[in-house]
N, C-alpha and C. Protein backbone atom coordinates (compact mmCIF):
# COMPACT_ATOMS: atom_id res chain seq x y z
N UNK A 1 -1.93 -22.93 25.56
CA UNK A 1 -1.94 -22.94 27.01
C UNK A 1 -0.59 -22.48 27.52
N UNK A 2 -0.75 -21.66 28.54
CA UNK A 2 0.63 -21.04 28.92
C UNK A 2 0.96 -22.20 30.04
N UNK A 3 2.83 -22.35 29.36
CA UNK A 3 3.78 -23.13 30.35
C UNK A 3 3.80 -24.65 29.37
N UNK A 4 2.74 -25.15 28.67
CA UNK A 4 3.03 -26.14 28.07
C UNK A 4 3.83 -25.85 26.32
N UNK A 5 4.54 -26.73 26.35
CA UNK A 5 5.47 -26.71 24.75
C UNK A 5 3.94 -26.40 23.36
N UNK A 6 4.68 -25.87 22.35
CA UNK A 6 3.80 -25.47 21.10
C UNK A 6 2.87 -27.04 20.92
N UNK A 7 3.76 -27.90 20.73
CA UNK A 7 3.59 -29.13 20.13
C UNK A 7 3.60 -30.01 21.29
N UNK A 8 2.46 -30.12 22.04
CA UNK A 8 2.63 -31.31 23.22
C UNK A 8 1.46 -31.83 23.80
N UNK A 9 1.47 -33.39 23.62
CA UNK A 9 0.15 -33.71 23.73
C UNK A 9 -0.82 -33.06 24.65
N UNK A 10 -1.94 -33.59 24.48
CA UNK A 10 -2.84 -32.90 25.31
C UNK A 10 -3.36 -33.93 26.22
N UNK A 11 -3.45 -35.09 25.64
CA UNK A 11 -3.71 -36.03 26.92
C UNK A 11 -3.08 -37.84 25.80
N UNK A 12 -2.43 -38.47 27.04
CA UNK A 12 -1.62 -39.29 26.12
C UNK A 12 -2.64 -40.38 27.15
N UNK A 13 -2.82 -41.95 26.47
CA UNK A 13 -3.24 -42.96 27.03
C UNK A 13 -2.02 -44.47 26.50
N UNK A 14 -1.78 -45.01 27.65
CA UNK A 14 -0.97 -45.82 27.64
C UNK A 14 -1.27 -47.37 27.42
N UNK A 15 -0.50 -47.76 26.41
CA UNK A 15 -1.34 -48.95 25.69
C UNK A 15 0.00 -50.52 25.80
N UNK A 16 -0.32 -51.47 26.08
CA UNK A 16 0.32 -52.63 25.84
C UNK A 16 -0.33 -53.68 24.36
N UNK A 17 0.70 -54.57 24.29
CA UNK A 17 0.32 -56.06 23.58
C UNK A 17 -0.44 -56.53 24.69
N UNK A 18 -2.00 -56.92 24.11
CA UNK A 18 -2.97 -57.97 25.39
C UNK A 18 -2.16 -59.09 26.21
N UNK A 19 -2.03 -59.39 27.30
CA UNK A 19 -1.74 -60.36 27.72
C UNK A 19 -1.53 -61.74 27.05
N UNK A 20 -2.90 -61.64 26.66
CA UNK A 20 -3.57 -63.16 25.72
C UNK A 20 -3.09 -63.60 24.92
N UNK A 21 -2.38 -62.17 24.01
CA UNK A 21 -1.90 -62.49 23.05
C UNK A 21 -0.79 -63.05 22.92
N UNK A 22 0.63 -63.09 23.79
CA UNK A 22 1.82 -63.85 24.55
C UNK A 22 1.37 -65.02 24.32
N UNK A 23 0.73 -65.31 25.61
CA UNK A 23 -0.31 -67.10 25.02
C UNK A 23 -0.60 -68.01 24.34
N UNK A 24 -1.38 -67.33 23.30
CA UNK A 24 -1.69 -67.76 22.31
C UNK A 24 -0.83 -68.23 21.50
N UNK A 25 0.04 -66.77 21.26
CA UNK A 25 1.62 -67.06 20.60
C UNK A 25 2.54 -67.80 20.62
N UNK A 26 2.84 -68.29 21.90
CA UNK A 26 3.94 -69.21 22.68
C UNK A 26 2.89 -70.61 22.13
N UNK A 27 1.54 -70.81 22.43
CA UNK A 27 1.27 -72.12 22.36
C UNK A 27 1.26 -71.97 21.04
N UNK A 28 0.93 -71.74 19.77
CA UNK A 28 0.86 -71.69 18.51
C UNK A 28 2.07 -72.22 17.74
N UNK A 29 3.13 -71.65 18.93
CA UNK A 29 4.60 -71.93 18.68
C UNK A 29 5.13 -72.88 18.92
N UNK A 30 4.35 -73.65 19.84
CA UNK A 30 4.57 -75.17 20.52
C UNK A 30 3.87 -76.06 19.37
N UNK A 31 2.51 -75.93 19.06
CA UNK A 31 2.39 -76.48 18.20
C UNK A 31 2.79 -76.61 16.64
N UNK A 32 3.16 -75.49 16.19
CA UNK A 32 4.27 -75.39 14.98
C UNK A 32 5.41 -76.17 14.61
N UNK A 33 5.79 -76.09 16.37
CA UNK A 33 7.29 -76.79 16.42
C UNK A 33 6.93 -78.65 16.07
N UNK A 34 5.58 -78.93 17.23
CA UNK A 34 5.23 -80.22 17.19
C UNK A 34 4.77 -80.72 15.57
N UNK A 35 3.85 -79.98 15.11
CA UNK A 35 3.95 -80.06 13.52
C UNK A 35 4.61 -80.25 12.68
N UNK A 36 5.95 -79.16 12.44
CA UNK A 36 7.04 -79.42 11.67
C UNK A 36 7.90 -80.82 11.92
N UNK A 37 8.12 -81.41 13.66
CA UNK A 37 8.96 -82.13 13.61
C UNK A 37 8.19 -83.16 13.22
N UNK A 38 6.52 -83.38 13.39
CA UNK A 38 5.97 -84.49 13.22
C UNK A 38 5.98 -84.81 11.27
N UNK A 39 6.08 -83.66 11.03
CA UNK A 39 6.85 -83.46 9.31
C UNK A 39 7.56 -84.32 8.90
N UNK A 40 8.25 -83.86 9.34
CA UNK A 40 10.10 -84.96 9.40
C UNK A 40 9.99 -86.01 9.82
N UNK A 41 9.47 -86.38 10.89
CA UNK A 41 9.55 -87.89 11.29
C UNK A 41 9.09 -88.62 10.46
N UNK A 42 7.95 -88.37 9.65
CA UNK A 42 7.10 -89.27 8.59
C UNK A 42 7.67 -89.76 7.85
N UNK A 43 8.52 -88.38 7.22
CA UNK A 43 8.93 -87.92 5.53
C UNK A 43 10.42 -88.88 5.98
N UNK A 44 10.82 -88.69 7.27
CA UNK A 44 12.78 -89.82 7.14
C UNK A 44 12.29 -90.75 7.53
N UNK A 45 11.52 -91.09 8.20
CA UNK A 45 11.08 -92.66 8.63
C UNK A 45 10.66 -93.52 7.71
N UNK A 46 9.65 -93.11 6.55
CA UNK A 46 8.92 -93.95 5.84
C UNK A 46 9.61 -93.46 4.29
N UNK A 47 10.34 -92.60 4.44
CA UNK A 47 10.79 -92.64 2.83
C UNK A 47 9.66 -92.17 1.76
N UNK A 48 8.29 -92.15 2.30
CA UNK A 48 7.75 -91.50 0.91
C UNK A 48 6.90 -90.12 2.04
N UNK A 49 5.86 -89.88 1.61
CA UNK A 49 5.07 -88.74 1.95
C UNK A 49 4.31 -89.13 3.12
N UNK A 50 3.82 -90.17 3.00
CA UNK A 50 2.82 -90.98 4.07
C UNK A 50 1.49 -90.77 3.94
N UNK A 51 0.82 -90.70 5.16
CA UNK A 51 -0.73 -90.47 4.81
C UNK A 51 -1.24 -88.75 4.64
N UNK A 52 -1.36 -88.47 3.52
CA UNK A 52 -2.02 -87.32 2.85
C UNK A 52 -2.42 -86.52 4.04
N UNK A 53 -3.57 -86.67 4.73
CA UNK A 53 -4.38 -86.21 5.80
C UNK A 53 -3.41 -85.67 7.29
N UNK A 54 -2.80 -86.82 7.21
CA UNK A 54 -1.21 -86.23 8.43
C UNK A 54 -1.00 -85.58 7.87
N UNK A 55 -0.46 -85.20 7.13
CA UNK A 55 1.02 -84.24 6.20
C UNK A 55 0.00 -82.78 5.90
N UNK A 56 -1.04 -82.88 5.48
CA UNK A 56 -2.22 -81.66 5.48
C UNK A 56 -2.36 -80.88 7.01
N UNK A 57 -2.81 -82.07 7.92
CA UNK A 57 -2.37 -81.78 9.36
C UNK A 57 -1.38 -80.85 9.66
N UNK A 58 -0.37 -81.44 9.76
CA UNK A 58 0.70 -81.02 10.42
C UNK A 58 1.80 -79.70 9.74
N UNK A 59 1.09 -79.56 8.30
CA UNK A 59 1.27 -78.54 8.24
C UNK A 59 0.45 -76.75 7.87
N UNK A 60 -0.80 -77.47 8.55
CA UNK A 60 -1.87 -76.45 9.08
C UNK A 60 -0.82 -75.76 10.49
N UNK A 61 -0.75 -77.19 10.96
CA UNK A 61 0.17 -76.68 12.80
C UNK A 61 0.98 -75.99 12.29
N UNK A 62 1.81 -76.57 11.35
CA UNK A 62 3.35 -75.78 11.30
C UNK A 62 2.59 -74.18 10.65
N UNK A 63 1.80 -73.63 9.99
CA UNK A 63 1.59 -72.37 9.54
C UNK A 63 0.66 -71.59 10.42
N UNK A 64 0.22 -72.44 11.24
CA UNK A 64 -0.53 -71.67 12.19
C UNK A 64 -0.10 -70.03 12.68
N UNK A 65 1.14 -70.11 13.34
CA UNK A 65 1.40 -68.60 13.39
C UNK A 65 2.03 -68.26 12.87
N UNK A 66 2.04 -68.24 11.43
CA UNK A 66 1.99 -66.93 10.50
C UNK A 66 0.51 -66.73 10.58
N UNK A 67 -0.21 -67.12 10.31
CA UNK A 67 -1.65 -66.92 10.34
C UNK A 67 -2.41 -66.11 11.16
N UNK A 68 -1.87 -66.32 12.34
CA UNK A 68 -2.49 -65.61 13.50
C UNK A 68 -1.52 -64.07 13.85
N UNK A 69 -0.39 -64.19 13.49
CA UNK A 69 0.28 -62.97 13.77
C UNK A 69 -0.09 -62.31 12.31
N UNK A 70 -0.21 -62.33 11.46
CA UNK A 70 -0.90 -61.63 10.10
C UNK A 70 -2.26 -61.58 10.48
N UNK A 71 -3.38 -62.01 11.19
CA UNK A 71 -4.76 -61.66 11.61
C UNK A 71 -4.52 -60.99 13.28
N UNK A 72 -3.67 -60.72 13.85
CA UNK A 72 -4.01 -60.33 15.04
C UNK A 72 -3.10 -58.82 15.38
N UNK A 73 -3.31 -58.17 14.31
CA UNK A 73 -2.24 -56.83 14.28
C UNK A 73 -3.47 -55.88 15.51
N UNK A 74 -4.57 -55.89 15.92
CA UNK A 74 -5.47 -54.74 16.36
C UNK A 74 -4.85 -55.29 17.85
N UNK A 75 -4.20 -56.67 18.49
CA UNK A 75 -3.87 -56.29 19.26
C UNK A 75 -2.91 -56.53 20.19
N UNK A 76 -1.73 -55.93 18.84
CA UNK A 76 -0.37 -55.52 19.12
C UNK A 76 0.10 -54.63 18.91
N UNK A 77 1.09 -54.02 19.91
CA UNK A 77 1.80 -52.71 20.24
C UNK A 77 3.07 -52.56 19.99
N UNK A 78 4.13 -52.23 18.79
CA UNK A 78 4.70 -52.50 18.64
C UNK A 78 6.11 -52.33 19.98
N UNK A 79 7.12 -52.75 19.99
CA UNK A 79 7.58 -52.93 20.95
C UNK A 79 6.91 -53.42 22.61
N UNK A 80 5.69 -54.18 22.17
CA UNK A 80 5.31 -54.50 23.89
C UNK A 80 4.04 -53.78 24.52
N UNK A 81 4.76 -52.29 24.09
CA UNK A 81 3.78 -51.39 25.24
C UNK A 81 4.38 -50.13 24.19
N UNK A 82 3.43 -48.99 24.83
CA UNK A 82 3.22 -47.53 23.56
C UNK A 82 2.48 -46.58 24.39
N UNK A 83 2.22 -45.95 23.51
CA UNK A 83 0.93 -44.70 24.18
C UNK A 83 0.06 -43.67 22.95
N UNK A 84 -0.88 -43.74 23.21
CA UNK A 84 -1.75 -43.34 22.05
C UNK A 84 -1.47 -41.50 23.02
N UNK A 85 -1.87 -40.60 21.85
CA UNK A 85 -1.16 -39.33 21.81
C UNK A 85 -2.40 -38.49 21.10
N UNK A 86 -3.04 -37.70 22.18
CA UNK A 86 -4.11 -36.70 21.38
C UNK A 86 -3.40 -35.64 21.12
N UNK A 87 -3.50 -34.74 19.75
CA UNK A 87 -2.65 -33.58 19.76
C UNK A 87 -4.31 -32.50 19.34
N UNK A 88 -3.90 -31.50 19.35
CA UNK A 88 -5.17 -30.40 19.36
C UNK A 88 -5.38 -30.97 17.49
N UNK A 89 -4.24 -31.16 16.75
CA UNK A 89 -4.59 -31.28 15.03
C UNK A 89 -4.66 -32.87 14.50
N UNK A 90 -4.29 -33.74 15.77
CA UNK A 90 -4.15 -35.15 15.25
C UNK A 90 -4.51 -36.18 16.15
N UNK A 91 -4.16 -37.30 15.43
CA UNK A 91 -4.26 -38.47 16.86
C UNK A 91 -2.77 -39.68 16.65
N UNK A 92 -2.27 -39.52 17.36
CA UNK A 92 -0.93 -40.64 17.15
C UNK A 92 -1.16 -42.29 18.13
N UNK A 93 -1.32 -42.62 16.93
CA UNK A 93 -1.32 -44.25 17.36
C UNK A 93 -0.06 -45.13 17.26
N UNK A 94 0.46 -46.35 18.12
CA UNK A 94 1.21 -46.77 17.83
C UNK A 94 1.13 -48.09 16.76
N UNK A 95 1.85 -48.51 15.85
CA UNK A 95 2.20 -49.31 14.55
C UNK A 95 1.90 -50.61 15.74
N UNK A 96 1.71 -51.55 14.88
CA UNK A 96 1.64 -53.20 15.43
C UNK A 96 2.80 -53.82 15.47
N UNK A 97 3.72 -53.64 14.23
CA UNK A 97 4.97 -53.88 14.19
C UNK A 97 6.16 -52.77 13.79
N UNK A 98 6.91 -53.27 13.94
CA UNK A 98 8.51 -52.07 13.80
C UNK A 98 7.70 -50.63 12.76
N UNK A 99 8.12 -49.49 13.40
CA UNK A 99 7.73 -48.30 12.41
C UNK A 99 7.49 -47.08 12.97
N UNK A 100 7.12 -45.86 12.58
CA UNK A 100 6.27 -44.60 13.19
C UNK A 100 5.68 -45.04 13.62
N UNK A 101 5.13 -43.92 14.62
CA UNK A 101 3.59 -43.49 15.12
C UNK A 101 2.76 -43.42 13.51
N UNK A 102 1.71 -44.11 13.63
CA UNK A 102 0.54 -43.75 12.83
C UNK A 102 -0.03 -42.58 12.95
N UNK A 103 0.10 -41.57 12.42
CA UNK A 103 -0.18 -40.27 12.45
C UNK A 103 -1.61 -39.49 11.68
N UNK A 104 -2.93 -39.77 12.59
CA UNK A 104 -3.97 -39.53 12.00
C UNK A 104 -5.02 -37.82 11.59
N UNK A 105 -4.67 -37.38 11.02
CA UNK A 105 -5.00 -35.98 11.35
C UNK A 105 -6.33 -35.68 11.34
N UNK A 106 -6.47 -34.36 12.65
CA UNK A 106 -8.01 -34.79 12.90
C UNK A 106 -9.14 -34.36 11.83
N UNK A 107 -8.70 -33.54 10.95
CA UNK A 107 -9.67 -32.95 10.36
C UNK A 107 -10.39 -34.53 9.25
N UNK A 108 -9.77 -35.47 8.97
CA UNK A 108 -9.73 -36.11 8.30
C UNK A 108 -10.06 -37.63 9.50
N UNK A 109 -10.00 -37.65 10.02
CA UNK A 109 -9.82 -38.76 11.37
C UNK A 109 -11.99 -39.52 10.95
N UNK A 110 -11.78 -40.33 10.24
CA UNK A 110 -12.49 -41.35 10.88
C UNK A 110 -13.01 -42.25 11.76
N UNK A 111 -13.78 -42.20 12.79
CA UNK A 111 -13.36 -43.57 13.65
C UNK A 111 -14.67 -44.35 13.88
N UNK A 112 -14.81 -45.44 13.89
CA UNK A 112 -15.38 -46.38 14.35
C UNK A 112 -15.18 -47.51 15.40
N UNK A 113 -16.42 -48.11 16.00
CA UNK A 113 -15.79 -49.10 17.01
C UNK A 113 -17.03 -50.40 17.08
N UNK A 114 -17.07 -51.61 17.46
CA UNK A 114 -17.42 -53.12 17.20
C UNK A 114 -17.22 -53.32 18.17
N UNK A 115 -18.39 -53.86 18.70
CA UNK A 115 -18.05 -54.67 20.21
C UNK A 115 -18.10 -56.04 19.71
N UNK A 116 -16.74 -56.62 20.30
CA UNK A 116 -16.43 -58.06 20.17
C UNK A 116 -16.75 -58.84 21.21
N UNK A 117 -17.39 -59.46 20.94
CA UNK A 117 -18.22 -60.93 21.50
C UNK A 117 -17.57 -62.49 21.06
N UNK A 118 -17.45 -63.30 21.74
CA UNK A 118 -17.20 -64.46 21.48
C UNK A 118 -18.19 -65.44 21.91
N UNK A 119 -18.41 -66.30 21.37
CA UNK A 119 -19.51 -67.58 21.32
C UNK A 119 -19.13 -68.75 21.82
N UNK A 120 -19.01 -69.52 23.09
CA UNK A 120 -18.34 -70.67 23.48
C UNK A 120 -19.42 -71.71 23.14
N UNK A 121 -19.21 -72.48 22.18
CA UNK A 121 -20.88 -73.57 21.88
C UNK A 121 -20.12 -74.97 22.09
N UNK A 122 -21.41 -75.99 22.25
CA UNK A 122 -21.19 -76.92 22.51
C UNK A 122 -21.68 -77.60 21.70
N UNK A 123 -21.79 -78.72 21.10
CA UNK A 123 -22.79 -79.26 20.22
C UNK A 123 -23.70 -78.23 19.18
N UNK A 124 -23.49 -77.27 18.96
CA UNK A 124 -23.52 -76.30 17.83
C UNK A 124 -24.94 -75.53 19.19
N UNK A 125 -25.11 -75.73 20.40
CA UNK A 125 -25.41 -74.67 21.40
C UNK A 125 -24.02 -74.09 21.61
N UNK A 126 -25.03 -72.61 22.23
CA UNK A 126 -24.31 -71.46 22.43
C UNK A 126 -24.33 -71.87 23.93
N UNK A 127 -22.83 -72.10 24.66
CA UNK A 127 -23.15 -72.22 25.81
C UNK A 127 -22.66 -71.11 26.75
N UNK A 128 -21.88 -69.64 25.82
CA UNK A 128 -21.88 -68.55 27.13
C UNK A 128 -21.70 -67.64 25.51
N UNK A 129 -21.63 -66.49 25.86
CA UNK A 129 -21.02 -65.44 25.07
C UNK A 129 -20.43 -64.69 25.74
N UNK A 130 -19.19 -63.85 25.56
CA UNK A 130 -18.46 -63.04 26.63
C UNK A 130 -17.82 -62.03 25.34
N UNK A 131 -17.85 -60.68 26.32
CA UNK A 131 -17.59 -59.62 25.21
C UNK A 131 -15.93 -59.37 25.88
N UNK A 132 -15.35 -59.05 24.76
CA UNK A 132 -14.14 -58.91 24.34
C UNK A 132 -13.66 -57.67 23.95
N UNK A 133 -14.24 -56.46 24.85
CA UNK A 133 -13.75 -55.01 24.39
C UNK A 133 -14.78 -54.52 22.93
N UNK A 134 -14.05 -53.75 22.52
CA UNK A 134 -14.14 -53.45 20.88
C UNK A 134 -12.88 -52.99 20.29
N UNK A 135 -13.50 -53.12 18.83
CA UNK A 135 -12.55 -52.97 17.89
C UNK A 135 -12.68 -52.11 17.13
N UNK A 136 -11.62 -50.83 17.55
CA UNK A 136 -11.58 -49.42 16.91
C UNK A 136 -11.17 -49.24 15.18
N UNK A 137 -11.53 -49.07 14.72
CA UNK A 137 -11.11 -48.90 13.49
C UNK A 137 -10.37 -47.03 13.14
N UNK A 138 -9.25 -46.50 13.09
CA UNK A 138 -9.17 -45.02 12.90
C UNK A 138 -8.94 -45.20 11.05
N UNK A 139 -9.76 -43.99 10.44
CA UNK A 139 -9.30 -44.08 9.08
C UNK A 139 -9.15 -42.79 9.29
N UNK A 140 -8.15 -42.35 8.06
CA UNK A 140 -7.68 -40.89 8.15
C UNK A 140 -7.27 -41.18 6.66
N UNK A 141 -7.76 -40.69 5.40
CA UNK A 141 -7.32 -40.91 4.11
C UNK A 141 -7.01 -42.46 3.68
N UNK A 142 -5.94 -42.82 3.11
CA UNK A 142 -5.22 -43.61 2.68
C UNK A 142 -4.66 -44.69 4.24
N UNK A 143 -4.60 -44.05 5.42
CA UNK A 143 -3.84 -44.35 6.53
C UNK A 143 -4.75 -45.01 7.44
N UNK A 144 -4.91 -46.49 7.57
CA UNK A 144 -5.93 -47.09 8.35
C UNK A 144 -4.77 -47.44 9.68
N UNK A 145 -5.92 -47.76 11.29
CA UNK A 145 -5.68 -48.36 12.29
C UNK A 145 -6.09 -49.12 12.43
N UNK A 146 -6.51 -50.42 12.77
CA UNK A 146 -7.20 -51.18 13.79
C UNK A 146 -7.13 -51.21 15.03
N UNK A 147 -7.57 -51.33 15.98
CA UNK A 147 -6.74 -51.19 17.09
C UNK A 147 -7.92 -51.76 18.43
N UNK A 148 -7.40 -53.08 19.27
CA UNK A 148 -8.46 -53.41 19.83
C UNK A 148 -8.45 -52.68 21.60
N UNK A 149 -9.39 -52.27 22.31
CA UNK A 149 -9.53 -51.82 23.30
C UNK A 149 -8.92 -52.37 24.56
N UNK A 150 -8.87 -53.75 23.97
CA UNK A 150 -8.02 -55.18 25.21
C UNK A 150 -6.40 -54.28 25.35
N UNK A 151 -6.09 -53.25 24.39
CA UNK A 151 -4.54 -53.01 24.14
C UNK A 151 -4.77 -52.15 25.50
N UNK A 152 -6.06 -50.90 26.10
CA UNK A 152 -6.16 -49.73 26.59
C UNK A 152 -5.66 -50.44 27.98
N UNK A 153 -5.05 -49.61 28.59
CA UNK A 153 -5.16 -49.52 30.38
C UNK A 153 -6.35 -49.39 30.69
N UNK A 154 -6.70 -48.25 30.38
CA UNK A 154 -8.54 -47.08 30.56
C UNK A 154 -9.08 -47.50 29.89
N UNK A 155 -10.02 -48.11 29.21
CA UNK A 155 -10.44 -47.93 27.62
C UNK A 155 -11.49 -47.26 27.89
N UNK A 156 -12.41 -47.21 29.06
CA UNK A 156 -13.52 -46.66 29.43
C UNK A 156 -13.13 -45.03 28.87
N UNK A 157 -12.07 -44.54 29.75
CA UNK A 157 -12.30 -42.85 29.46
C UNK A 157 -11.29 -42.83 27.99
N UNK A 158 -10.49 -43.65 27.45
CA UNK A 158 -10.25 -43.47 26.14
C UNK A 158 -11.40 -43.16 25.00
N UNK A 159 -12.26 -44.32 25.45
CA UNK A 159 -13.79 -43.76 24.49
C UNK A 159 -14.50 -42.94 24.61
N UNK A 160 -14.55 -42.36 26.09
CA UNK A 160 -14.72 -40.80 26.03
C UNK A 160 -13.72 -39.74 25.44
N UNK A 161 -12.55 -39.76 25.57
CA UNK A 161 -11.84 -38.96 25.10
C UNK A 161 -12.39 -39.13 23.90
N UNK A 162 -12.01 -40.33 23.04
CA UNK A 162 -12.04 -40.27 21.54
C UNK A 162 -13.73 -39.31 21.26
N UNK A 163 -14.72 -39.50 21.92
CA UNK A 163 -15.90 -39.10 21.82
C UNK A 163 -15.43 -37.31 21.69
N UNK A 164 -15.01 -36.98 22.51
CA UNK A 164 -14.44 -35.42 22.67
C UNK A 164 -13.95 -34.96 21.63
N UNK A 165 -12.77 -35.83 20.75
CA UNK A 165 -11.90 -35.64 19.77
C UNK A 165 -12.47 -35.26 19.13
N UNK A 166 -13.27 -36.32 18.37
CA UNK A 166 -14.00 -36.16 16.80
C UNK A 166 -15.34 -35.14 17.19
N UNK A 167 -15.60 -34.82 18.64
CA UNK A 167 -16.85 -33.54 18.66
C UNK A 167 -15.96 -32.08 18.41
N UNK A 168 -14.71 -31.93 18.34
CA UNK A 168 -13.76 -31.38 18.35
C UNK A 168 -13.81 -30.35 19.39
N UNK A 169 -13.80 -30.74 20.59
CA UNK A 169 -13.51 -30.60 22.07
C UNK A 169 -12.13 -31.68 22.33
N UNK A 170 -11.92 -30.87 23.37
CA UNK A 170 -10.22 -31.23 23.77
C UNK A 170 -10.65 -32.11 24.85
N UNK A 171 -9.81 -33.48 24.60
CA UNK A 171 -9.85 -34.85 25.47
C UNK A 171 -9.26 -34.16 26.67
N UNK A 172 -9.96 -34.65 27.75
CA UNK A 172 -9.61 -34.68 29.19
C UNK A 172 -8.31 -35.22 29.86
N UNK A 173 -8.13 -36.63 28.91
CA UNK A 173 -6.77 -36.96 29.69
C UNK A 173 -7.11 -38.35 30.96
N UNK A 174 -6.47 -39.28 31.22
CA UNK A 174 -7.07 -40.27 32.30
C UNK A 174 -6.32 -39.62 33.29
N UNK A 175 -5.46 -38.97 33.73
CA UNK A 175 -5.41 -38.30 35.01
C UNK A 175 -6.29 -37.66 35.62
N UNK A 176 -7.58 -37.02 34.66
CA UNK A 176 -8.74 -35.76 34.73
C UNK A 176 -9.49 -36.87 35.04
N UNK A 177 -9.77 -37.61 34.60
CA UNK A 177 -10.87 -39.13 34.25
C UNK A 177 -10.62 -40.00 35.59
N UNK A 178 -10.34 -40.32 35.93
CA UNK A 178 -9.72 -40.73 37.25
C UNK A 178 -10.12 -39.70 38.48
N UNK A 179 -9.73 -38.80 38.23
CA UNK A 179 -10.30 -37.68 39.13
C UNK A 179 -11.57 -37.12 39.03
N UNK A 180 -12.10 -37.43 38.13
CA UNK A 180 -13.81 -37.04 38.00
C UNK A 180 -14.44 -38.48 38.56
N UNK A 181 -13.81 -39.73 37.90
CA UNK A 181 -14.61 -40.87 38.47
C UNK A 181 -14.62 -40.96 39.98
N UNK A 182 -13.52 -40.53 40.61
CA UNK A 182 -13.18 -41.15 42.06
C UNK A 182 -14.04 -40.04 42.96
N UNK A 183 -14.21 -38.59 42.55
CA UNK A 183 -15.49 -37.29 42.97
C UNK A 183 -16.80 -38.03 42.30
N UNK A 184 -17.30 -38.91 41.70
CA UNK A 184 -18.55 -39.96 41.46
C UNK A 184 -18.56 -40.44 42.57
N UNK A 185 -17.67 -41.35 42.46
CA UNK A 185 -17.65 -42.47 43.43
C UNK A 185 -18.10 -41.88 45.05
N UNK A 186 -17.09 -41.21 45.49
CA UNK A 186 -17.52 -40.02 46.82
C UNK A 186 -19.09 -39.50 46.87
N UNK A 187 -19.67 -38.60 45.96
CA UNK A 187 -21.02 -38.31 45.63
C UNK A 187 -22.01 -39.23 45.74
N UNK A 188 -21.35 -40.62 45.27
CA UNK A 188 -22.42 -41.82 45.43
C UNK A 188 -22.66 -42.32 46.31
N UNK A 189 -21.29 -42.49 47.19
CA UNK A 189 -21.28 -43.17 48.93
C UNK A 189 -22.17 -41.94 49.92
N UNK A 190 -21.71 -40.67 49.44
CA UNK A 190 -22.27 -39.93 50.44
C UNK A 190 -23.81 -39.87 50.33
N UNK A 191 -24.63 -40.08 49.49
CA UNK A 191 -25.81 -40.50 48.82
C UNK A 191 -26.30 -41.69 50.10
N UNK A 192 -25.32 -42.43 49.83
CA UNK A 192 -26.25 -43.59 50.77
C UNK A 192 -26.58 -43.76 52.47
């Protein structure tokens, strides 16, 4: 395309760490802390180990987040916030933690996606289910992503783009996407 650089995306989408995930984290961290010290209090107070079942307890709490930050990489961005990067030969994702761009090339670009649902039950009833985005999987050889949709600003026209990618048609871009939805939107009011 004349005026744009050799090498420059073609349409970039801008991605954060979920909200939720802060949350979760901070309280995980509260309870860790409450765990470990409830550790110590046992173990200097009473001089031996104490009751088995506490001490199993409390240090479920205390390992809790390692647990959850080792299971919850699809939806984190490393440094905070990122931007996923269509190139005409690849797809650049950002790492969960410290590193490159994940660099997926398209000829090789796998992708899949899971709509996540959660189950709120009560007494072993299901008392709501609520969907939770999906969960992208990119494989490209040896080089896997996970990556959950809760991360997207857009995710709506990201999954069109990605749809474009792998038909190997050139992604639109959410500036284009935005501007086609909002000429919908107009078309539809004037309709009524």
């Amino acid at each position: 395309m004349p005026g744009m650089a050799a090498d420059a995306p073609i349409a970039v989408y801008p991605v954060r760490t979920t909200p939720g995930y802060w949350f979760a984290a901070v309280m995980l961290g509260v309870l860790a802390a409450l765990g470990g010290a409830a550790m110590v209090f046992v173990m200097t107070t009473s001089g031996w180990a104490g009751n088995g079942v506490f001490l199993v307890v409390a240090a479920i709490a205390a390992a809790a987040p390692v647990g959850y930050w080792l299971a919850s990489k699809p939806y984190r961005i490393a440094g905070g916030t990122g931007e996923i990067r269509f190139y005409a030969d690849r797809l650049e994702v950002p790492p969960a933690s410290r590193g490159p761009m994940v660099v997926l090339p398209r000829a090789a670009l796998h992708a899949t996606s899971t709509e996540m649902r959660v189950r709120y039950r009560i007494g072993g009833l299901t008392a709501a289910t609520v969907r939770r985005g999906h969960l992208l999987v990119f494989e490209a050889g040896p080089t896997t992503r996970k990556l959950s949709t809760l991360t997207l600003i857009t995710p709506r026209w990201f999954m069109e783009d990605l749809k474009l990618f792998l038909d190997d048609v050139p992604p639109i871009g959410p500036e284009k996407w935005a501007e086609v939805t909002a000429a919908e939107r107009a078309a539809a009011a004037a309709k009524r």
